[in-house]
C-alpha atoms as a PDB file:
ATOM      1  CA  UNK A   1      -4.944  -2.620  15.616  1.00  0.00           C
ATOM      2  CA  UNK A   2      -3.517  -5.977  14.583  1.00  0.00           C
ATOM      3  CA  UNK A   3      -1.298  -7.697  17.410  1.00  0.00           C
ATOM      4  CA  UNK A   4       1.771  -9.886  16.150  1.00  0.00           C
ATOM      5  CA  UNK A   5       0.965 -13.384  15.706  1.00  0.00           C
ATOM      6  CA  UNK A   6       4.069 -13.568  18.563  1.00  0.00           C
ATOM      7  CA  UNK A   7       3.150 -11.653  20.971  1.00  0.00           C
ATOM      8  CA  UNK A   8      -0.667 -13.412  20.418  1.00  0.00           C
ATOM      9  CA  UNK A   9       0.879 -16.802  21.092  1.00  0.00           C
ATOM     10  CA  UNK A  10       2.785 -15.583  24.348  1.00  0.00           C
ATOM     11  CA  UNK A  11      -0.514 -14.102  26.057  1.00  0.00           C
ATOM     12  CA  UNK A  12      -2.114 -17.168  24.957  1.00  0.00           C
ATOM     13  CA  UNK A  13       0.408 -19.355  26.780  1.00  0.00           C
ATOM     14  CA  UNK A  14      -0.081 -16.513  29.666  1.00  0.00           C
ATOM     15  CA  UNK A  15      -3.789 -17.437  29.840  1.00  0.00           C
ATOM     16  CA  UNK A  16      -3.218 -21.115  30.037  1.00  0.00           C
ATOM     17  CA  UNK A  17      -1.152 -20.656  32.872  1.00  0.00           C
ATOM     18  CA  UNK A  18      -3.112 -18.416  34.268  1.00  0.00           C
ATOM     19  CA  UNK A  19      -6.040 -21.116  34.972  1.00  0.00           C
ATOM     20  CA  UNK A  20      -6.073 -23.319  37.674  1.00  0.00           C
ATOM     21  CA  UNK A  21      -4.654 -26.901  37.422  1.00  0.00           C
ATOM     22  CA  UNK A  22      -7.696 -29.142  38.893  1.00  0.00           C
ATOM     23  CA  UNK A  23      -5.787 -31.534  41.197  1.00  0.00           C
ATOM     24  CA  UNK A  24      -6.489 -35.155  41.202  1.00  0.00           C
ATOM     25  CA  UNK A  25      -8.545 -36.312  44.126  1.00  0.00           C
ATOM     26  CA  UNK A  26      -6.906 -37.799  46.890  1.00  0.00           C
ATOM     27  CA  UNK A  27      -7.934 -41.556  47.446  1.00  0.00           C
ATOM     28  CA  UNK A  28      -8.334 -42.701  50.767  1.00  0.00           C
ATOM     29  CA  UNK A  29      -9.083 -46.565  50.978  1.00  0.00           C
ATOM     30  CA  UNK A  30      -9.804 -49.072  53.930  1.00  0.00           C
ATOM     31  CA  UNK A  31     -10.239 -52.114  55.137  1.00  0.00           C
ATOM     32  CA  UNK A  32     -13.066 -54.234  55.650  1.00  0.00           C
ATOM     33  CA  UNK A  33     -13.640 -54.442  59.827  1.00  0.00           C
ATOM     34  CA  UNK A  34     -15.250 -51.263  61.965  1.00  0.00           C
ATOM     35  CA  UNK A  35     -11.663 -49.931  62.948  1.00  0.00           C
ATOM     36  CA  UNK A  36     -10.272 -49.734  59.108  1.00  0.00           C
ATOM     37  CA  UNK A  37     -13.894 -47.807  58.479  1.00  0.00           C
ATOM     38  CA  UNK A  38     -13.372 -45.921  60.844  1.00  0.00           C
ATOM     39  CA  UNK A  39     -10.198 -44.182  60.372  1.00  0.00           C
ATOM     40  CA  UNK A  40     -11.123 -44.376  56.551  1.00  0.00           C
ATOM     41  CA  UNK A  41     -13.988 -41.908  57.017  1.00  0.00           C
ATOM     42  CA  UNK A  42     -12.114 -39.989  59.570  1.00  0.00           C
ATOM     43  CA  UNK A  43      -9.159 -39.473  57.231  1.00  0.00           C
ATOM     44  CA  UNK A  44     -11.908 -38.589  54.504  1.00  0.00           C
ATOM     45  CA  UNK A  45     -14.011 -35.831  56.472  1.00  0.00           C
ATOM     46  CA  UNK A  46     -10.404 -34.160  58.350  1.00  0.00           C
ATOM     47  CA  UNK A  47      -9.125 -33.862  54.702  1.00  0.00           C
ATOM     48  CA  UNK A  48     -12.295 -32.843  52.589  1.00  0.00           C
ATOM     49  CA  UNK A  49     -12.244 -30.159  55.704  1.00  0.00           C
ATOM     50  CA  UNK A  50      -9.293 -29.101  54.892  1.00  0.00           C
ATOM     51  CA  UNK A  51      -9.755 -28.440  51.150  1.00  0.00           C
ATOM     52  CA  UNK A  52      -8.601 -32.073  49.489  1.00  0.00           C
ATOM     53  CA  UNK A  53     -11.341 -33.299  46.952  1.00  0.00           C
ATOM     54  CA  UNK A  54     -11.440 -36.794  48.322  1.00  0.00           C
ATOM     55  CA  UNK A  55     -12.353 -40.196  46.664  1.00  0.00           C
ATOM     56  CA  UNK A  56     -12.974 -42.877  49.334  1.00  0.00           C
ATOM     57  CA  UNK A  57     -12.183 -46.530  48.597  1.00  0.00           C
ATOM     58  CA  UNK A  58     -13.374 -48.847  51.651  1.00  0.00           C
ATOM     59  CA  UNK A  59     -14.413 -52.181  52.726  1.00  0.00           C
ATOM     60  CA  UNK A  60     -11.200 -53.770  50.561  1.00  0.00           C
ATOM     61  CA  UNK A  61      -9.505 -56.817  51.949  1.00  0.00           C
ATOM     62  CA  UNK A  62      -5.038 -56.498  53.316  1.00  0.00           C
ATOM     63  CA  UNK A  63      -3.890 -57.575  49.931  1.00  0.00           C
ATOM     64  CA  UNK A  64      -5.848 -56.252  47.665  1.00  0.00           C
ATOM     65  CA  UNK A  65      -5.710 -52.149  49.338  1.00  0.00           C
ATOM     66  CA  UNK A  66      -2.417 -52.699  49.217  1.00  0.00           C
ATOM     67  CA  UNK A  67      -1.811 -53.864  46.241  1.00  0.00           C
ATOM     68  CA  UNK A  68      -3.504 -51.142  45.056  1.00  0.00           C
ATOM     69  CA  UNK A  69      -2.009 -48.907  46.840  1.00  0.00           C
ATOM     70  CA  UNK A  70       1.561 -50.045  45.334  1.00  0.00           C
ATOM     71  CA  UNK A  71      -0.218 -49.977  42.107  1.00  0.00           C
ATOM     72  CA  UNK A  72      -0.817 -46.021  42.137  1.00  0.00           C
ATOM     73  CA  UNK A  73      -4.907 -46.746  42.481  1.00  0.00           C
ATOM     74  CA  UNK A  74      -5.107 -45.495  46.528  1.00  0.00           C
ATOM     75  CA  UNK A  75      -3.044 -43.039  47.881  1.00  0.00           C
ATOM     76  CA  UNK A  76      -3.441 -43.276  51.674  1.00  0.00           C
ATOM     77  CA  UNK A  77      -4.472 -45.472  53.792  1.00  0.00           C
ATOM     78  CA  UNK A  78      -3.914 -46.457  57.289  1.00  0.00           C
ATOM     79  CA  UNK A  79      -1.922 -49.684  57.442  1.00  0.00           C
ATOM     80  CA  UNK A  80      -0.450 -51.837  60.893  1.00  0.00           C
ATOM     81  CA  UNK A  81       3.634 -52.260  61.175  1.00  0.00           C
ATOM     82  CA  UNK A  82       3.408 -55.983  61.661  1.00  0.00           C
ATOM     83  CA  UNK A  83       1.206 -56.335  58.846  1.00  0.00           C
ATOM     84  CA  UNK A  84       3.654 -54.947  56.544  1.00  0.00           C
ATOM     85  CA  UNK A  85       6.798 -56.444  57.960  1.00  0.00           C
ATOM     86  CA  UNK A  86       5.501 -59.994  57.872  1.00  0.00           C
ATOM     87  CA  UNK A  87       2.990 -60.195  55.354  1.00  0.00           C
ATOM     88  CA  UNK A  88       4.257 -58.260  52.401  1.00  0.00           C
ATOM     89  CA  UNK A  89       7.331 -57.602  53.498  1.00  0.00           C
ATOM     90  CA  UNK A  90       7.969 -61.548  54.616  1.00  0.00           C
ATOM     91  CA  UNK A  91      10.466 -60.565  57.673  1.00  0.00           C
ATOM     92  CA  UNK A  92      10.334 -62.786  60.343  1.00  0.00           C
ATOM     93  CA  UNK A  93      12.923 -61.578  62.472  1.00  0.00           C
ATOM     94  CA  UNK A  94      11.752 -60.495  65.999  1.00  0.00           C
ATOM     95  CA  UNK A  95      11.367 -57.066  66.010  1.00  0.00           C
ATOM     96  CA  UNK A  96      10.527 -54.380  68.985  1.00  0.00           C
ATOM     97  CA  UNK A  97       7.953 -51.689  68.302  1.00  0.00           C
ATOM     98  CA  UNK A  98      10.702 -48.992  67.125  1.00  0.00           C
ATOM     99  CA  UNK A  99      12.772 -51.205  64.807  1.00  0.00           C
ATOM    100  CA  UNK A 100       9.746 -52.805  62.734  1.00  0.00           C
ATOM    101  CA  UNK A 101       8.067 -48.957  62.097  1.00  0.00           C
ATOM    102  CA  UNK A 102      11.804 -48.606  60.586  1.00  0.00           C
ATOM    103  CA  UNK A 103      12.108 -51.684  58.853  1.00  0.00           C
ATOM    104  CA  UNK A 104       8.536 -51.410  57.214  1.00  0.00           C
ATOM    105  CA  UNK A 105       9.014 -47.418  56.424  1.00  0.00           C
ATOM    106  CA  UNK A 106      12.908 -48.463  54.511  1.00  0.00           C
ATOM    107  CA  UNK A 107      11.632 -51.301  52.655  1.00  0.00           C
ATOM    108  CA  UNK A 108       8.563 -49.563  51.384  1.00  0.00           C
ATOM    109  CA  UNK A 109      10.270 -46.771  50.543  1.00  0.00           C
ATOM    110  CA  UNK A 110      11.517 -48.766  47.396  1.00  0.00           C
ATOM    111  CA  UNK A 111       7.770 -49.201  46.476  1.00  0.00           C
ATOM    112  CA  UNK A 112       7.327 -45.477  46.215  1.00  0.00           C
ATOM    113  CA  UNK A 113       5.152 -45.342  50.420  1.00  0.00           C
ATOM    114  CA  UNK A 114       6.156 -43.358  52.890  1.00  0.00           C
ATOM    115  CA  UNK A 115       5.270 -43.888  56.506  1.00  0.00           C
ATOM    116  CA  UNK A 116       4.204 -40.975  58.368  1.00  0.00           C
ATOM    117  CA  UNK A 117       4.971 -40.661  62.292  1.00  0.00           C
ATOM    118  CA  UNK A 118       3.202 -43.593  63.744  1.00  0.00           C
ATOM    119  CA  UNK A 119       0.439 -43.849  66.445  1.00  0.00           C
ATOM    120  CA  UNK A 120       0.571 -44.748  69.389  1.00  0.00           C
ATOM    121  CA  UNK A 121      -2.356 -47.062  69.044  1.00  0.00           C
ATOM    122  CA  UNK A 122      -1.323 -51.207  68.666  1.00  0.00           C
ATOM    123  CA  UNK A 123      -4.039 -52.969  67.095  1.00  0.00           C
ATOM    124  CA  UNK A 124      -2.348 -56.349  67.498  1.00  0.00           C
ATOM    125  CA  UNK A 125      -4.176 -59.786  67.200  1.00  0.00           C
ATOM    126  CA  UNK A 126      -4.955 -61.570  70.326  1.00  0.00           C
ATOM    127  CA  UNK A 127      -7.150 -64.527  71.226  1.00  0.00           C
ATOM    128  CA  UNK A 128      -9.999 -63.913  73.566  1.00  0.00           C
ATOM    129  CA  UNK A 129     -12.285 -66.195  75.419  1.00  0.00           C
ATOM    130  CA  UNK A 130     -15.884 -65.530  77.541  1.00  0.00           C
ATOM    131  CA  UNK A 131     -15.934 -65.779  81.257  1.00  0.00           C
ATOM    132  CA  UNK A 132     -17.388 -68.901  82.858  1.00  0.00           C
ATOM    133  CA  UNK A 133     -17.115 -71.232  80.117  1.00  0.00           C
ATOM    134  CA  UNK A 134     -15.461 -74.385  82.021  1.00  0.00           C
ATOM    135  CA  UNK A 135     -13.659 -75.541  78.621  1.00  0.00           C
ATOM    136  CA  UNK A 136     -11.866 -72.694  78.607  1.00  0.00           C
ATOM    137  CA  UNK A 137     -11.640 -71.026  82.477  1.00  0.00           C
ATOM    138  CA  UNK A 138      -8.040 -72.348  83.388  1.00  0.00           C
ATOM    139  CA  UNK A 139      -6.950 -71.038  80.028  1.00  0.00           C
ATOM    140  CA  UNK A 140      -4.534 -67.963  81.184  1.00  0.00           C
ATOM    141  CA  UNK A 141      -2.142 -67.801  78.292  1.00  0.00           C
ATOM    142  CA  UNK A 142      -1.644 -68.851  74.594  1.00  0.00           C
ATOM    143  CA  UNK A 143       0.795 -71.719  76.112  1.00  0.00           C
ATOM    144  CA  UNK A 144      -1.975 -73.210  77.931  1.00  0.00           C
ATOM    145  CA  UNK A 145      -4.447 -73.139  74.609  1.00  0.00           C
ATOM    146  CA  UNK A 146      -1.897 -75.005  73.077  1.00  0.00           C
ATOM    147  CA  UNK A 147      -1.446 -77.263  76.375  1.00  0.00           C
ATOM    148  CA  UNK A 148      -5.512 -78.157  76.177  1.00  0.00           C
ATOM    149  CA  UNK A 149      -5.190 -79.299  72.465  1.00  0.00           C
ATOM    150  CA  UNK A 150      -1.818 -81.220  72.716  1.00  0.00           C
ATOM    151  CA  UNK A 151      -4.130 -83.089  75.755  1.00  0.00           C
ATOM    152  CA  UNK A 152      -6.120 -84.447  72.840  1.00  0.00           C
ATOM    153  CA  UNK A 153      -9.062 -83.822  74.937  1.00  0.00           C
ATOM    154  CA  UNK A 154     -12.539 -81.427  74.496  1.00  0.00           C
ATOM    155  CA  UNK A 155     -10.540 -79.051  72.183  1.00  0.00           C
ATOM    156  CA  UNK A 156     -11.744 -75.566  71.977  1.00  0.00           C
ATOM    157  CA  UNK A 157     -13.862 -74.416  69.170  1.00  0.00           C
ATOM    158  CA  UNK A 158     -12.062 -71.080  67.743  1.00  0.00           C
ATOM    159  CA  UNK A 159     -13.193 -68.676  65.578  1.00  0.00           C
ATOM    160  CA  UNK A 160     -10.971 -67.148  62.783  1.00  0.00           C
ATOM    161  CA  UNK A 161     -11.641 -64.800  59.741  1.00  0.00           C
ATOM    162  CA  UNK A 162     -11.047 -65.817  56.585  1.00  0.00           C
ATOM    163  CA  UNK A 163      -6.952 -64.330  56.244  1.00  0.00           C
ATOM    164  CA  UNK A 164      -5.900 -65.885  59.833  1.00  0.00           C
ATOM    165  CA  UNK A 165      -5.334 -69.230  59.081  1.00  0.00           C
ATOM    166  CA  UNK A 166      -2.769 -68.368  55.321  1.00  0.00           C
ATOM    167  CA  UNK A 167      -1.118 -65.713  57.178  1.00  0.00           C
ATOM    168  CA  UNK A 168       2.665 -65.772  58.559  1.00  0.00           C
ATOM    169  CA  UNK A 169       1.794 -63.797  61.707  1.00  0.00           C
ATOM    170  CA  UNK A 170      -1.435 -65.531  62.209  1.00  0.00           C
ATOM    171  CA  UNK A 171      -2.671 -69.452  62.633  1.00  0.00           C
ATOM    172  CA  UNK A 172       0.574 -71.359  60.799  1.00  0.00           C
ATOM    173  CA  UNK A 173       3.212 -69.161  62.879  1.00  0.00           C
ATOM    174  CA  UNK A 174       1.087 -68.844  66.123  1.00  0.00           C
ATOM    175  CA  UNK A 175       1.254 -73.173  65.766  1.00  0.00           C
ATOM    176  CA  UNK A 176       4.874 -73.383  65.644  1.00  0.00           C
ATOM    177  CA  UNK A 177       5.570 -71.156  68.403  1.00  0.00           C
ATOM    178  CA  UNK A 178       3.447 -72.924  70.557  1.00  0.00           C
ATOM    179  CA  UNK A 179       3.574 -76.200  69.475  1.00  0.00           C
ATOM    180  CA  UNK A 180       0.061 -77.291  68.934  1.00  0.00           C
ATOM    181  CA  UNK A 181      -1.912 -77.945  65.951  1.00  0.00           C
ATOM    182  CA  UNK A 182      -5.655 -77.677  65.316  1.00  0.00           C
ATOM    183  CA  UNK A 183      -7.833 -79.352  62.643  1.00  0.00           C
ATOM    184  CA  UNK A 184     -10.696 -78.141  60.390  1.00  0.00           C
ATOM    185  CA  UNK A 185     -13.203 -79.313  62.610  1.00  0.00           C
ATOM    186  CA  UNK A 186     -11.843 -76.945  65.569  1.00  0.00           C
ATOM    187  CA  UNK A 187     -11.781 -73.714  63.443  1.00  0.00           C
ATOM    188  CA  UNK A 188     -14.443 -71.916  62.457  1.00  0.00           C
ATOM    189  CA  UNK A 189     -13.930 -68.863  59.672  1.00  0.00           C
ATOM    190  CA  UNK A 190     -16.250 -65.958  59.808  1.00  0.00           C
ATOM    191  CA  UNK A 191     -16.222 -62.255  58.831  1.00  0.00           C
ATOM    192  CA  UNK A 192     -13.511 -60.472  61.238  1.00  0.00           C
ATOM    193  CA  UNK A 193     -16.900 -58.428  62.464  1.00  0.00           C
ATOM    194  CA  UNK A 194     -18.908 -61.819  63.087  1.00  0.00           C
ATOM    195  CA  UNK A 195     -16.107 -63.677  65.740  1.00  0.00           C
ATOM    196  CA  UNK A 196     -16.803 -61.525  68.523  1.00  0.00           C
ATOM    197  CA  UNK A 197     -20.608 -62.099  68.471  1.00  0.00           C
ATOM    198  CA  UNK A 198     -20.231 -66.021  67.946  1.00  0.00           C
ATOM    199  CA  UNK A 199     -17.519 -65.865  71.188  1.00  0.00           C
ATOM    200  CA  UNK A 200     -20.571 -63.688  73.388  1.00  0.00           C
ATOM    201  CA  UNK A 201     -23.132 -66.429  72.198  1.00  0.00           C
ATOM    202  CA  UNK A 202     -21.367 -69.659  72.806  1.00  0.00           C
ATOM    203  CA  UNK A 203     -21.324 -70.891  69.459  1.00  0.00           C
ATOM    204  CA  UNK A 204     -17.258 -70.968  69.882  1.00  0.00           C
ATOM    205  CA  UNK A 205     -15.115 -70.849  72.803  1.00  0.00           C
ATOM    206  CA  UNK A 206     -12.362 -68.221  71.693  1.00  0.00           C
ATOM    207  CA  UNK A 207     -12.213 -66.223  69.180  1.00  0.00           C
ATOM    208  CA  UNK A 208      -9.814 -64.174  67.142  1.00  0.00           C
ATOM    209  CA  UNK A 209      -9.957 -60.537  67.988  1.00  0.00           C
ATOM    210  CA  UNK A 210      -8.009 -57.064  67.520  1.00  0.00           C
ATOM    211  CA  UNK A 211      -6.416 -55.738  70.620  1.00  0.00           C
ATOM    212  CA  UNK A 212      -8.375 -52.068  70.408  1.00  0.00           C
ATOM    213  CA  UNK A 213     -11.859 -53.699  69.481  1.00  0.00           C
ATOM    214  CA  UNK A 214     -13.917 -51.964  71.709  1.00  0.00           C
ATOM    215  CA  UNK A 215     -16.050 -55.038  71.997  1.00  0.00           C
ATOM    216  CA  UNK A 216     -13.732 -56.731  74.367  1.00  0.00           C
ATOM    217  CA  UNK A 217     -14.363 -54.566  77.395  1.00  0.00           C
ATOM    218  CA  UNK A 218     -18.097 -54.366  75.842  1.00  0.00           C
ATOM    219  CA  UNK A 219     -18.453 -58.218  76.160  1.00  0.00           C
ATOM    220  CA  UNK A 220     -16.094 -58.231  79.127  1.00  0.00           C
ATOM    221  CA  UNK A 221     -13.787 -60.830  77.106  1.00  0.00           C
ATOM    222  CA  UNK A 222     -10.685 -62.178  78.727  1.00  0.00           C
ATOM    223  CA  UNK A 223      -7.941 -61.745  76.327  1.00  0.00           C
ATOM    224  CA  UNK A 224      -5.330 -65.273  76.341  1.00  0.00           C
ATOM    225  CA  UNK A 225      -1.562 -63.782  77.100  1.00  0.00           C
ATOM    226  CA  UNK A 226       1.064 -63.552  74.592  1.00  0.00           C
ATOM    227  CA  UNK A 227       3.408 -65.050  76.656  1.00  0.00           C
ATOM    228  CA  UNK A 228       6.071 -66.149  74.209  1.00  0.00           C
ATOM    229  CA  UNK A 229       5.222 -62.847  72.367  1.00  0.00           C
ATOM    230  CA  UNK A 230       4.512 -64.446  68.927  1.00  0.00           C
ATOM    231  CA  UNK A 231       2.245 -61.770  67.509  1.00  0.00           C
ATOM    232  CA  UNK A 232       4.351 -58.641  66.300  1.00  0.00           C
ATOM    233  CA  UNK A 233       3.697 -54.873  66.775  1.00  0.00           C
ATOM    234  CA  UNK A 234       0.776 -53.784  64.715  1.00  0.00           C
ATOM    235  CA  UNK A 235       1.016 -49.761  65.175  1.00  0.00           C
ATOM    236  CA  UNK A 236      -1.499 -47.989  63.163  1.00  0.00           C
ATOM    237  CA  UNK A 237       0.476 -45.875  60.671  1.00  0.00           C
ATOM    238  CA  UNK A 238      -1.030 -43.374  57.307  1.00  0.00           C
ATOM    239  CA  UNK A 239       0.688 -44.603  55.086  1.00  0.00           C
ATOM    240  CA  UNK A 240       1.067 -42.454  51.106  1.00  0.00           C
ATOM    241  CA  UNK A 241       2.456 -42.966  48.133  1.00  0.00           C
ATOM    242  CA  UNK A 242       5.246 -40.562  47.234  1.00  0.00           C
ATOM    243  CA  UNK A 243       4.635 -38.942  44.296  1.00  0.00           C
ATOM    244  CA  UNK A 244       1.246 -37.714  46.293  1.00  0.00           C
ATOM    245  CA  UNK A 245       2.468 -36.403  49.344  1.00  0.00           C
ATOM    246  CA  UNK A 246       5.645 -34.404  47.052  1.00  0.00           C
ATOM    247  CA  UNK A 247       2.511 -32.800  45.310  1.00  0.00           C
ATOM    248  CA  UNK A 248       0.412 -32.035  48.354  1.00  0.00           C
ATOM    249  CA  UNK A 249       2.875 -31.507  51.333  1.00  0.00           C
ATOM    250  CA  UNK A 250       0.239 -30.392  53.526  1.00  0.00           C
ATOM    251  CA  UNK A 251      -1.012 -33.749  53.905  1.00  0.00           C
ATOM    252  CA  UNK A 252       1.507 -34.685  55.771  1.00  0.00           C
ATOM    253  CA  UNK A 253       0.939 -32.031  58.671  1.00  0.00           C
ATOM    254  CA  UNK A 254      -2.999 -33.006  58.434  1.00  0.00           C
ATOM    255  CA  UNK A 255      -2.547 -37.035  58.540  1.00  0.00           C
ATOM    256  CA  UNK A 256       0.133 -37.036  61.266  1.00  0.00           C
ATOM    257  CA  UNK A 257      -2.229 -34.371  63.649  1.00  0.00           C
ATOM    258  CA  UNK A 258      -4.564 -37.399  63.197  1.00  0.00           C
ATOM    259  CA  UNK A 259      -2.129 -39.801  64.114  1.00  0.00           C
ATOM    260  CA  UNK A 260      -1.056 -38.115  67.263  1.00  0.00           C
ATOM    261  CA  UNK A 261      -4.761 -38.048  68.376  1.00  0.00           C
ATOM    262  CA  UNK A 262      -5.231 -41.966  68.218  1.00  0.00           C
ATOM    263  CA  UNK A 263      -4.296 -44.772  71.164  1.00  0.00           C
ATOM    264  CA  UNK A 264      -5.355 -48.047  71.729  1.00  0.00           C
ATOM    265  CA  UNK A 265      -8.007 -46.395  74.338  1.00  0.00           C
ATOM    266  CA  UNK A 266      -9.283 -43.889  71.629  1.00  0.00           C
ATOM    267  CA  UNK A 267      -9.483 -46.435  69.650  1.00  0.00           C
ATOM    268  CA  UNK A 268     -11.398 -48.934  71.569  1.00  0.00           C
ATOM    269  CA  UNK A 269     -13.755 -46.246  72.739  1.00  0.00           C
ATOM    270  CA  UNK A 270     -13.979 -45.184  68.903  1.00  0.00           C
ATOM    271  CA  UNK A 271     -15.085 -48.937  68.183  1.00  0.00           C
ATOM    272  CA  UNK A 272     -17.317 -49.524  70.748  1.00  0.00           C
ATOM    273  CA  UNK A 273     -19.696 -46.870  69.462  1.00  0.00           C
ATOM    274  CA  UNK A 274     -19.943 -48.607  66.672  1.00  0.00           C
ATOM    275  CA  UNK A 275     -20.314 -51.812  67.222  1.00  0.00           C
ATOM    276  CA  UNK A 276     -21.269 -52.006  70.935  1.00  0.00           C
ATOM    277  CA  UNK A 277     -23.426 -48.877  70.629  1.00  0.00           C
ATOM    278  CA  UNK A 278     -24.542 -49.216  67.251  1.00  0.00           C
ATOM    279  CA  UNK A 279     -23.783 -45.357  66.438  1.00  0.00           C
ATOM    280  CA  UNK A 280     -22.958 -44.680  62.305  1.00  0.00           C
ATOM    281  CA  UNK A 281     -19.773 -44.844  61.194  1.00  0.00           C
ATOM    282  CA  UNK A 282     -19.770 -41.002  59.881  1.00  0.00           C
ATOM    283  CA  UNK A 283     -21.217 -39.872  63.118  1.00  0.00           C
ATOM    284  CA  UNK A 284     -18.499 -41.281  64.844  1.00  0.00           C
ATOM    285  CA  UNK A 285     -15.916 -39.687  62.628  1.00  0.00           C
ATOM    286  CA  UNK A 286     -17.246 -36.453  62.730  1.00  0.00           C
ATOM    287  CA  UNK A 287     -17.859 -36.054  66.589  1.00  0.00           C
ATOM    288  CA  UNK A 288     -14.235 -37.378  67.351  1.00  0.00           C
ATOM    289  CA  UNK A 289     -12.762 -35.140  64.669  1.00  0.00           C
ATOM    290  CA  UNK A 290     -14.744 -32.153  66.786  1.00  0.00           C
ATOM    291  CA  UNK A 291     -14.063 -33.331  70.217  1.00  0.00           C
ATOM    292  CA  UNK A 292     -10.173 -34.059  69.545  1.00  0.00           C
ATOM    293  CA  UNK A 293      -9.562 -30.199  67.765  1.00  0.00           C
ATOM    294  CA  UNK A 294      -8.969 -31.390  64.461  1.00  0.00           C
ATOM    295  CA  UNK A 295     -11.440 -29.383  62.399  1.00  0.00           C
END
């Protein structure tokens, strides 16, 4: 018997429907220091575990993930609150912990992110020095750095990486808060990774370093205080574009169980196995994501 060419056309277009629509993989990117691998291949395993096909995107540099983030080329990725406020976002109003998440999470809203719930984790610059170095001893506070080189006198040697010194809410701002200036001959710029092992040797006498680097407690640094509180809140924060979270919903519930999980002491405990204990990056991830419940 000889069907209609109609009613052949309609259980065609039944059939197509029928099949499965293969969903675009989910790109997770990262930056390039141990913490930004980190939650990069943590965010990679918890979401491949629970059924995303995942594309990972690491080792980029601040501008670049997130201009390709904006660019529709990664979908999530764990940026920092101050980051976004006075880097892309050029604010450079003082603003507590609470107001910048909601000042970064508005304003990027117009570029198609959305913030998910922050964590509690505040991986802020500092600057750090060794114990019983006699240049830098005395040295208590970021006022008193800037004291030693407005002396003129046996100037500290610090190490940088290579965004510190162009950034708003590193080198130039830190300067005119604190009234001090350095020279090329008193910086040295390195990989992010390489300032904390040039501060342990001596080859510098402070160095730049993240606030939940586990290698501060590992090297028993002495972190400089913040006493004018120049350096804004850095909260770690998944961060996805729109149009990807609207067509997988259940991302959100997955990304912001992670984010609840992470402090700055899981954080510098996370870091430490790395680069204090030399443990692999996806060994890491995966024991955490066991240990903390999440798969």
């Amino acid at each position: 018997m000889k069907l209609p060419a109609r009613i052949l056309a309609v259980a065609a277009i039944a059939a197509a429907w029928a099949v499965p629509v293969q969903a675009k993989p989910i790109v997770v990117g990262g930056k390039n220091f141990t913490e930004q691998l980190l939650l990069t291949e943590i965010t990679a395993q918890l979401l491949a575990k629970k059924g995303f096909e995942i594309e990972k995107r690491d080792g980029l540099g601040s501008q670049v993930l997130r201009d390709a983030q904006v660019n529709g080329q990664v979908d999530v990725y764990w940026e920092y609150t101050g980051t976004s406020l006075v880097t892309y976002n050029k604010v450079n109003e003082r603003l507590d912990a609470k107001d910048t998440y909601e000042r970064v999470k508005a304003l990027d809203a117009k570029l198609g992110l959305t913030w998910l719930k922050p964590s509690a984790a505040n991986n802020t610059y500092a600057l750090a020095v060794r114990q019983e170095n006699p240049k830098t001893d005395a040295i208590k506070t970021l006022s008193d750095l800037a004291g030693v080189f407005n002396a003129g006198k046996d100037k500290p040697v610090i190490a940088v990486n290579a965004e510190f010194p162009g950034r708003p809410d590193g080198l130039p701002g830190l300067q005119s808060t604190y009234g001090f200036k350095t020279s090329r001959a008193n910086l040295r710029s390195m990989d992010s990774g390489l300032t904390y092992q040039a501060l342990k040797d001596g080859q510098v006498d402070v160095a730049l370093v993240f606030a939940t680097d586990g290698r501060i407690q590992g090297f028993k640094f002495r972190v400089l205080t913040d006493d004018k509180g120049f350096f804004p809140n850095y909260a770690a924060v998944p961060v996805v574009r729109t149009e990807v979270l609207k067509a997988n919903p259940k991302l959100e519930e997955a990304l912001e169980a992670l984010s609840a999980k992470l402090d700055d002491e899981v954080l510098q405990g996370l870091n430490a196995k790395v680069d204090v204990e030399k443990a692999s990056i996806p060994d890491v991830a995966k024991e955490f994501l066991a240990t903390a419940g999440l798969v």
